[in-house]
PDB file of N, CA and C in Angstrom:
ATOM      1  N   UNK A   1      32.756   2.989  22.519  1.00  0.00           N
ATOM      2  CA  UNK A   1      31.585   2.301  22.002  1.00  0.00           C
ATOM      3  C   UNK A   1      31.291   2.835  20.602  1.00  0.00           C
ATOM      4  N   UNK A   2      30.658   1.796  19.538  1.00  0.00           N
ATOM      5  CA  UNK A   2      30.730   2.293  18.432  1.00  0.00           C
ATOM      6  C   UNK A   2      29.415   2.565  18.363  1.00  0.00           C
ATOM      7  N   UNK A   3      28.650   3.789  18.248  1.00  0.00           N
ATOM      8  CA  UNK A   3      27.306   3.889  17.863  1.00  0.00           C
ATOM      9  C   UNK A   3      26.928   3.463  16.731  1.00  0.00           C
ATOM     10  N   UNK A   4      27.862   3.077  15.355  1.00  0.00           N
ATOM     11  CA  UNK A   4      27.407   2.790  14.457  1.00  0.00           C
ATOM     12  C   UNK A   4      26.745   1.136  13.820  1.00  0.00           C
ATOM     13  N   UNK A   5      27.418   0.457  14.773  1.00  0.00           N
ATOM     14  CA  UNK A   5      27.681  -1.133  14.870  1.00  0.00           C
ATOM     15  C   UNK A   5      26.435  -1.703  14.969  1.00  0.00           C
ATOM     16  N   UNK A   6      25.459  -2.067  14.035  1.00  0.00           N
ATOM     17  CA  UNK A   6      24.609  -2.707  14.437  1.00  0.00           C
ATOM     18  C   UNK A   6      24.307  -4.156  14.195  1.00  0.00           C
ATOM     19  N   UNK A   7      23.931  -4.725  15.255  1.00  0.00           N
ATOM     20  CA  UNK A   7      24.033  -6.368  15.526  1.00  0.00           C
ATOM     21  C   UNK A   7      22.241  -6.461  14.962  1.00  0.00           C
ATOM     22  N   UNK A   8      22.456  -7.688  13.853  1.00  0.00           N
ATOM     23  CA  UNK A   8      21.388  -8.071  13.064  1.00  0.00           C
ATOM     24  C   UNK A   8      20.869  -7.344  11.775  1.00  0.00           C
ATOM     25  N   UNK A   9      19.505  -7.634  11.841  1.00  0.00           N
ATOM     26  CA  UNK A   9      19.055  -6.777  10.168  1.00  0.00           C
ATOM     27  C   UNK A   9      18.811  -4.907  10.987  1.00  0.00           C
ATOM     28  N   UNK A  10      18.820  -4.169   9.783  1.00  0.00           N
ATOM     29  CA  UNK A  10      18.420  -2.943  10.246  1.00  0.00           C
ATOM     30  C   UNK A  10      16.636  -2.983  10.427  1.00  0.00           C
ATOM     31  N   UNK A  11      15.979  -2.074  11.007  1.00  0.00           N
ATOM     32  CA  UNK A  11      15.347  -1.772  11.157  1.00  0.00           C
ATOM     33  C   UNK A  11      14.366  -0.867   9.323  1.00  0.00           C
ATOM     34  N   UNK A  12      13.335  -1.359   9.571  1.00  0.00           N
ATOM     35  CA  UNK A  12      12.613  -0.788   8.228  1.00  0.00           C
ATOM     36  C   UNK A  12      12.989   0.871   8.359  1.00  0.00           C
ATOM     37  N   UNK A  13      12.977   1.364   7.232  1.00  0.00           N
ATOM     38  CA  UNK A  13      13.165   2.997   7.339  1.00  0.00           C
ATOM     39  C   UNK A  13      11.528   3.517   7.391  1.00  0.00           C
ATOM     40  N   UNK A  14      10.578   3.011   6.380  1.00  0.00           N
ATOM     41  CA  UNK A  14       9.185   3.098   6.696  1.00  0.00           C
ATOM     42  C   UNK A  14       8.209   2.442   7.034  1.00  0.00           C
ATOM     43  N   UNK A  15       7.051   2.439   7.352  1.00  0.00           N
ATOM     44  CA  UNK A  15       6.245   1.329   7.433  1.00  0.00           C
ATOM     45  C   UNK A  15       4.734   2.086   6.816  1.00  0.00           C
ATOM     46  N   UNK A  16       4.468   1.930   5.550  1.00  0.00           N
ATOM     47  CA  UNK A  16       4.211   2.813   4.271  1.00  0.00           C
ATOM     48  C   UNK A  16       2.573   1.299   4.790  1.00  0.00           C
ATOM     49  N   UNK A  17       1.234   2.990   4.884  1.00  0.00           N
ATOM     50  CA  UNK A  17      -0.032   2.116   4.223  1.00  0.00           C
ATOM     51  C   UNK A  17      -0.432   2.351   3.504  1.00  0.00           C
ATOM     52  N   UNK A  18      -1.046   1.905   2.753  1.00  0.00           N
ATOM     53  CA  UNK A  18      -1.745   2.238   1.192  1.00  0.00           C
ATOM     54  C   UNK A  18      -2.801   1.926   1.710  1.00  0.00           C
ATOM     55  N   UNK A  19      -3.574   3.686   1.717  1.00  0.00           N
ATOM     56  CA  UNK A  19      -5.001   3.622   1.494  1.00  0.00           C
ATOM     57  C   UNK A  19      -5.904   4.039   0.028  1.00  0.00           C
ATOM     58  N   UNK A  20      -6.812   3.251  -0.500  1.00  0.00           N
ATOM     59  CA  UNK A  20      -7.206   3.957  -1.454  1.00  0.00           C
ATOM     60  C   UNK A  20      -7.617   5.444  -1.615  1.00  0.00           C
ATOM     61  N   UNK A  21      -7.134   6.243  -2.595  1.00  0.00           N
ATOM     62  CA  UNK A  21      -7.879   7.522  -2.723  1.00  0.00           C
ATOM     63  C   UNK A  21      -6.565   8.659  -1.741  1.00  0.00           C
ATOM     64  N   UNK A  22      -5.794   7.790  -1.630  1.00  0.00           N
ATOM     65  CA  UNK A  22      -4.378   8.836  -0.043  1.00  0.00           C
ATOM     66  C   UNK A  22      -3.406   7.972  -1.223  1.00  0.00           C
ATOM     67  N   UNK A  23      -2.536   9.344  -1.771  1.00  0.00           N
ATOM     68  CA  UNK A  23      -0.878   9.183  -1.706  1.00  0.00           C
ATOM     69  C   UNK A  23      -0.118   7.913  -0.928  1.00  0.00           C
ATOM     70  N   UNK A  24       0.624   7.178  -1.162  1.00  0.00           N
ATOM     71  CA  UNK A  24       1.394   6.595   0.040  1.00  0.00           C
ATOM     72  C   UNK A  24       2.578   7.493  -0.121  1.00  0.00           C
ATOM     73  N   UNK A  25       3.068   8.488  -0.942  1.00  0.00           N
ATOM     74  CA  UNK A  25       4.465   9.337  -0.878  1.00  0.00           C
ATOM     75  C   UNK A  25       4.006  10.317  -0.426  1.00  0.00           C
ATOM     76  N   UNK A  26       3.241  11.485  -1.103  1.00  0.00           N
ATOM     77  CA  UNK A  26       2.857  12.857  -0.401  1.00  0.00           C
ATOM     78  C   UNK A  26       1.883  12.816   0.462  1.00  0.00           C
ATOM     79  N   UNK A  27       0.913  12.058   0.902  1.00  0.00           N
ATOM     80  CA  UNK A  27      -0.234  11.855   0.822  1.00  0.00           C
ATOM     81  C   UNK A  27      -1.350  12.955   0.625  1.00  0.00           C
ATOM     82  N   UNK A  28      -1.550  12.962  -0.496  1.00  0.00           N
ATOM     83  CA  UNK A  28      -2.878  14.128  -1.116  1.00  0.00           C
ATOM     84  C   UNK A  28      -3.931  12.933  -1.295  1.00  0.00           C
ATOM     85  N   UNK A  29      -5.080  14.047  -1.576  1.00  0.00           N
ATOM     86  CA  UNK A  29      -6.126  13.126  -1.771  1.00  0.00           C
ATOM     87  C   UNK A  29      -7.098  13.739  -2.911  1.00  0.00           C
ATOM     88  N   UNK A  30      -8.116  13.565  -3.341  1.00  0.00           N
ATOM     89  CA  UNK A  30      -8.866  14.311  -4.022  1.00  0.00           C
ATOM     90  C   UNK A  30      -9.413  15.606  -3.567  1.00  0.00           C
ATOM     91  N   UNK A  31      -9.454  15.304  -2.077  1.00  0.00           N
ATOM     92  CA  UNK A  31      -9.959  16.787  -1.538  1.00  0.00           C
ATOM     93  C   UNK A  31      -8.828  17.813  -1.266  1.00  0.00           C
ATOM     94  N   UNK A  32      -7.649  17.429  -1.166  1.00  0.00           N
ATOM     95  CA  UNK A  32      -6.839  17.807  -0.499  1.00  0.00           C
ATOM     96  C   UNK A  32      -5.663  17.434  -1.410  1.00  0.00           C
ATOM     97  N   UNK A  33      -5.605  18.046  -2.427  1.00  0.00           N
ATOM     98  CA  UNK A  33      -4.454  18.021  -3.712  1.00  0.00           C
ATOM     99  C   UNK A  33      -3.186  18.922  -2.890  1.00  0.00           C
ATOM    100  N   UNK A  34      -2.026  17.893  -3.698  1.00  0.00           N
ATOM    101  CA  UNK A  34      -0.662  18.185  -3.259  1.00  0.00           C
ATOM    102  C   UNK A  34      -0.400  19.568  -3.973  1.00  0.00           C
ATOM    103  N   UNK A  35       0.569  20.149  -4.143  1.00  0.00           N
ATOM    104  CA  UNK A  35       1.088  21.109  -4.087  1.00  0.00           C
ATOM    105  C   UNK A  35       1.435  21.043  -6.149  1.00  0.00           C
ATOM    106  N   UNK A  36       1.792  19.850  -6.377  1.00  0.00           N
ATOM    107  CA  UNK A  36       1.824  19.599  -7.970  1.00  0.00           C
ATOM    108  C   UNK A  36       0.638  19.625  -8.458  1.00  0.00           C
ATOM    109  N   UNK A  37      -0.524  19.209  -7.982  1.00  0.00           N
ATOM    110  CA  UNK A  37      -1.600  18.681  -8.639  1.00  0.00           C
ATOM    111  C   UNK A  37      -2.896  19.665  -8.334  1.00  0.00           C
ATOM    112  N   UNK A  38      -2.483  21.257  -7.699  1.00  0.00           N
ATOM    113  CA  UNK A  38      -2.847  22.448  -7.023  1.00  0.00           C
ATOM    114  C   UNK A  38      -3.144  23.228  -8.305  1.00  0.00           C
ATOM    115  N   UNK A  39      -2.047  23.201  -9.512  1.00  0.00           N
ATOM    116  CA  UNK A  39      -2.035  23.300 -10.670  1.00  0.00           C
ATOM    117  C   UNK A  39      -2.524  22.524 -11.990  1.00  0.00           C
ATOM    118  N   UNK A  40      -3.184  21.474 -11.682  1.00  0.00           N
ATOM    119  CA  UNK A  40      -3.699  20.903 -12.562  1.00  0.00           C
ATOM    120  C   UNK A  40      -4.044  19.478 -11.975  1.00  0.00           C
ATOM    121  N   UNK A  41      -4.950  18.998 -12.712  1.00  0.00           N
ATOM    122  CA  UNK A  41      -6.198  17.459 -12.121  1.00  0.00           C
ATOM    123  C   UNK A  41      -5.497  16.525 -11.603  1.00  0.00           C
ATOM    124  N   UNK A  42      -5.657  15.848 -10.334  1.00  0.00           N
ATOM    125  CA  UNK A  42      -4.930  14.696  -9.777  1.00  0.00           C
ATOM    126  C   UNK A  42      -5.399  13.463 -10.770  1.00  0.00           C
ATOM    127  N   UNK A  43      -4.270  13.039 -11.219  1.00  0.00           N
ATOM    128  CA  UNK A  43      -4.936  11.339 -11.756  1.00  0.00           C
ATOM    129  C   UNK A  43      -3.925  10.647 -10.337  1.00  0.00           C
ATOM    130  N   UNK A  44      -4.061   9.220 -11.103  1.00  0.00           N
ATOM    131  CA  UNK A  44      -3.191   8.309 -10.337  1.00  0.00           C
ATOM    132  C   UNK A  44      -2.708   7.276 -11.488  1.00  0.00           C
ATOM    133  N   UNK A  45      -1.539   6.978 -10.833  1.00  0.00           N
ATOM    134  CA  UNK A  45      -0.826   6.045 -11.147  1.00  0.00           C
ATOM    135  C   UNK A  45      -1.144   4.516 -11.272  1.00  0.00           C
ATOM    136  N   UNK A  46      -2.101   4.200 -10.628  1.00  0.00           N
ATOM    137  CA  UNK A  46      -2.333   3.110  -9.990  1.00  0.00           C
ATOM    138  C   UNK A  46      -3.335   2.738  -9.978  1.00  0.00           C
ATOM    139  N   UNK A  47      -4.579   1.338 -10.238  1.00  0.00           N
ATOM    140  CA  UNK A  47      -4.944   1.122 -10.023  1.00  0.00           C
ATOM    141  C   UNK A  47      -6.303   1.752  -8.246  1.00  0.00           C
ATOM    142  N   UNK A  48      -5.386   1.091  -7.662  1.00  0.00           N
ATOM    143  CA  UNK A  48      -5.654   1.520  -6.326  1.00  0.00           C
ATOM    144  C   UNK A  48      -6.011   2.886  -6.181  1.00  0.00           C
ATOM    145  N   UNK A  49      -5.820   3.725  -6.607  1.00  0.00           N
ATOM    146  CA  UNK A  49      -5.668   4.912  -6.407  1.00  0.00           C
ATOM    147  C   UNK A  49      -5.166   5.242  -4.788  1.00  0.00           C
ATOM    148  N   UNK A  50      -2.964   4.482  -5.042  1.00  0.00           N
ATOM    149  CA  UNK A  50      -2.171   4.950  -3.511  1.00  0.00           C
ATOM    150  C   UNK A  50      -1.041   5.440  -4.043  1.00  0.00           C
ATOM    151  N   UNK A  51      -1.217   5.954  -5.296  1.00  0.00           N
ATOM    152  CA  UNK A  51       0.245   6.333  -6.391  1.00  0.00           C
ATOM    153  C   UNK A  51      -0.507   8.118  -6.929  1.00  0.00           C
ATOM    154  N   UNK A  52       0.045   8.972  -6.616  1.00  0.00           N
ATOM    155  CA  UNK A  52      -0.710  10.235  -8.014  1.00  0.00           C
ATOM    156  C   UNK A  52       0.813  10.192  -8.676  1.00  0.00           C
ATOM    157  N   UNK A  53       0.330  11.113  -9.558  1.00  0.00           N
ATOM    158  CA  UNK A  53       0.934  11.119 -10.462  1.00  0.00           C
ATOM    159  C   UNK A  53       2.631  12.387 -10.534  1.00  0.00           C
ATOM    160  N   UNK A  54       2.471  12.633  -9.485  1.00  0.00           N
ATOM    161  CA  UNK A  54       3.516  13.808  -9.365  1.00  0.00           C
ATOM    162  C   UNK A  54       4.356  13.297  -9.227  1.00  0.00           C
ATOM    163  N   UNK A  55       5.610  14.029  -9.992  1.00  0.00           N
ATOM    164  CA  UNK A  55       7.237  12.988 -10.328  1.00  0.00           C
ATOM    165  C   UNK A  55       7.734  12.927  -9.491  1.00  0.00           C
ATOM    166  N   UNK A  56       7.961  13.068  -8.153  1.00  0.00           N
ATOM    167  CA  UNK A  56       8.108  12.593  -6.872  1.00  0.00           C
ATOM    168  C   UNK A  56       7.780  11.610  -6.405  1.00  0.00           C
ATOM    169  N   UNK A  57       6.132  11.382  -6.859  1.00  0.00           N
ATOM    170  CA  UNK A  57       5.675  10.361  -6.178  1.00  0.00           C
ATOM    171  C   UNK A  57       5.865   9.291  -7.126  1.00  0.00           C
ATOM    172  N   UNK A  58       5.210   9.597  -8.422  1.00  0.00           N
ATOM    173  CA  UNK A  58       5.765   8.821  -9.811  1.00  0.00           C
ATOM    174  C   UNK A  58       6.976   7.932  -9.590  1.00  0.00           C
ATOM    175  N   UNK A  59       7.958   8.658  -8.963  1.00  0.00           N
ATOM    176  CA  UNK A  59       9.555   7.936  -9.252  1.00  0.00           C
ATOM    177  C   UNK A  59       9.423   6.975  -8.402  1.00  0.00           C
ATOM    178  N   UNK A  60       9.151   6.715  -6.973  1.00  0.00           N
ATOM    179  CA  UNK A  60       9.110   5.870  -6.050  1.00  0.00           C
ATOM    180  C   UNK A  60       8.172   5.019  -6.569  1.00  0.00           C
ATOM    181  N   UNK A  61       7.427   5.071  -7.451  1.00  0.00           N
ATOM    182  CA  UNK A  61       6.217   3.804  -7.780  1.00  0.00           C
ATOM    183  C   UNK A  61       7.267   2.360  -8.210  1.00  0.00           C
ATOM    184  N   UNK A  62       8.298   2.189  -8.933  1.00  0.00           N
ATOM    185  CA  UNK A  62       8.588   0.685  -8.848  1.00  0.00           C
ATOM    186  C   UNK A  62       9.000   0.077  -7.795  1.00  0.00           C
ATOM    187  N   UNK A  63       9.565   1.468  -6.359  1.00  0.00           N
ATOM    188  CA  UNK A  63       9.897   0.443  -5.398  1.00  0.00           C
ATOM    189  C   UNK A  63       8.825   0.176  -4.700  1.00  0.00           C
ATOM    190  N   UNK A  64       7.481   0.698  -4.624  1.00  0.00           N
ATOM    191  CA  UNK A  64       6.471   0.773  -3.737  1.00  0.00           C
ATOM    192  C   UNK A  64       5.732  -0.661  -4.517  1.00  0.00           C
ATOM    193  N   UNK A  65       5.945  -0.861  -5.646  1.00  0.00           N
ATOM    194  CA  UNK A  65       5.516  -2.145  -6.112  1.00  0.00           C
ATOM    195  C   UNK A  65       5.939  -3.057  -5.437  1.00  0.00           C
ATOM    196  N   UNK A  66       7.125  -3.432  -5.570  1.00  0.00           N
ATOM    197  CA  UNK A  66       8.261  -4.132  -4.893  1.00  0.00           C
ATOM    198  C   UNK A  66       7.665  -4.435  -3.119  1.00  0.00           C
ATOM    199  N   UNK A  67       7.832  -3.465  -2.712  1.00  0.00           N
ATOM    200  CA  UNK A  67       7.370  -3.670  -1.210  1.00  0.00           C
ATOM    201  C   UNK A  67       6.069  -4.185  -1.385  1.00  0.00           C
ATOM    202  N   UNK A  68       5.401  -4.231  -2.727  1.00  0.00           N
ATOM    203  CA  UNK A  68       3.865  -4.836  -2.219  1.00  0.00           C
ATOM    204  C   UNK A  68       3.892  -6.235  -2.281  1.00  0.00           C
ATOM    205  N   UNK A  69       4.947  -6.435  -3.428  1.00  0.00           N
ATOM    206  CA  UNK A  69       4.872  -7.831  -3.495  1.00  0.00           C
ATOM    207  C   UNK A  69       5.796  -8.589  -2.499  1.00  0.00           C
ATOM    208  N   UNK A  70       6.096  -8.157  -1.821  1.00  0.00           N
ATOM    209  CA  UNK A  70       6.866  -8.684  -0.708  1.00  0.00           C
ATOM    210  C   UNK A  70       6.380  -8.586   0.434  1.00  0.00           C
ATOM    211  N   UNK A  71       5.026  -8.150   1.142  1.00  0.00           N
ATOM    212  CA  UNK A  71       4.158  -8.156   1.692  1.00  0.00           C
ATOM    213  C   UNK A  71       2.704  -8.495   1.260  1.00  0.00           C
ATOM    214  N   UNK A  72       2.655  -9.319   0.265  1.00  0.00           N
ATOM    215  CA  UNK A  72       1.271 -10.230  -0.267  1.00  0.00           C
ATOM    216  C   UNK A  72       1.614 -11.614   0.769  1.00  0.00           C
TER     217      UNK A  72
END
């Protein structure tokens, strides 16, 4: 049997919510700053405030766009 063989689409790898004021990558918050932003002021990326600004989370922001507009 092939464990690898899968019949149809794959399965999502995440199922990512965007709350205002919460990370959707690290999730920090204003009260509760990530480990980058421990060292200096959380902004955000985003509107929304579901993006900060740490290059981790930064880098994933065009695909997290992407998934939004494909769930409007």
């Amino acid at each position: 049997m092939n464990l690898f063989h899968c019949r149809g689409p794959a399965p999502p790898l995440m199922i990512t919510m965007y709350n205002p004021g919460r990370c959707a990558v690290c999730g920090c918050t204003e009260q509760e700053p990530c480990d980058f932003h421990r060292r200096r002021p959380l902004w955000w990326v985003d509107v929304e405030h579901t993006i900060c600004a740490a290059p981790r989370c930064f880098k994933l922001y065009p695909r997290i766009l992407r998934e939004r507009r494909l769930h409007r």
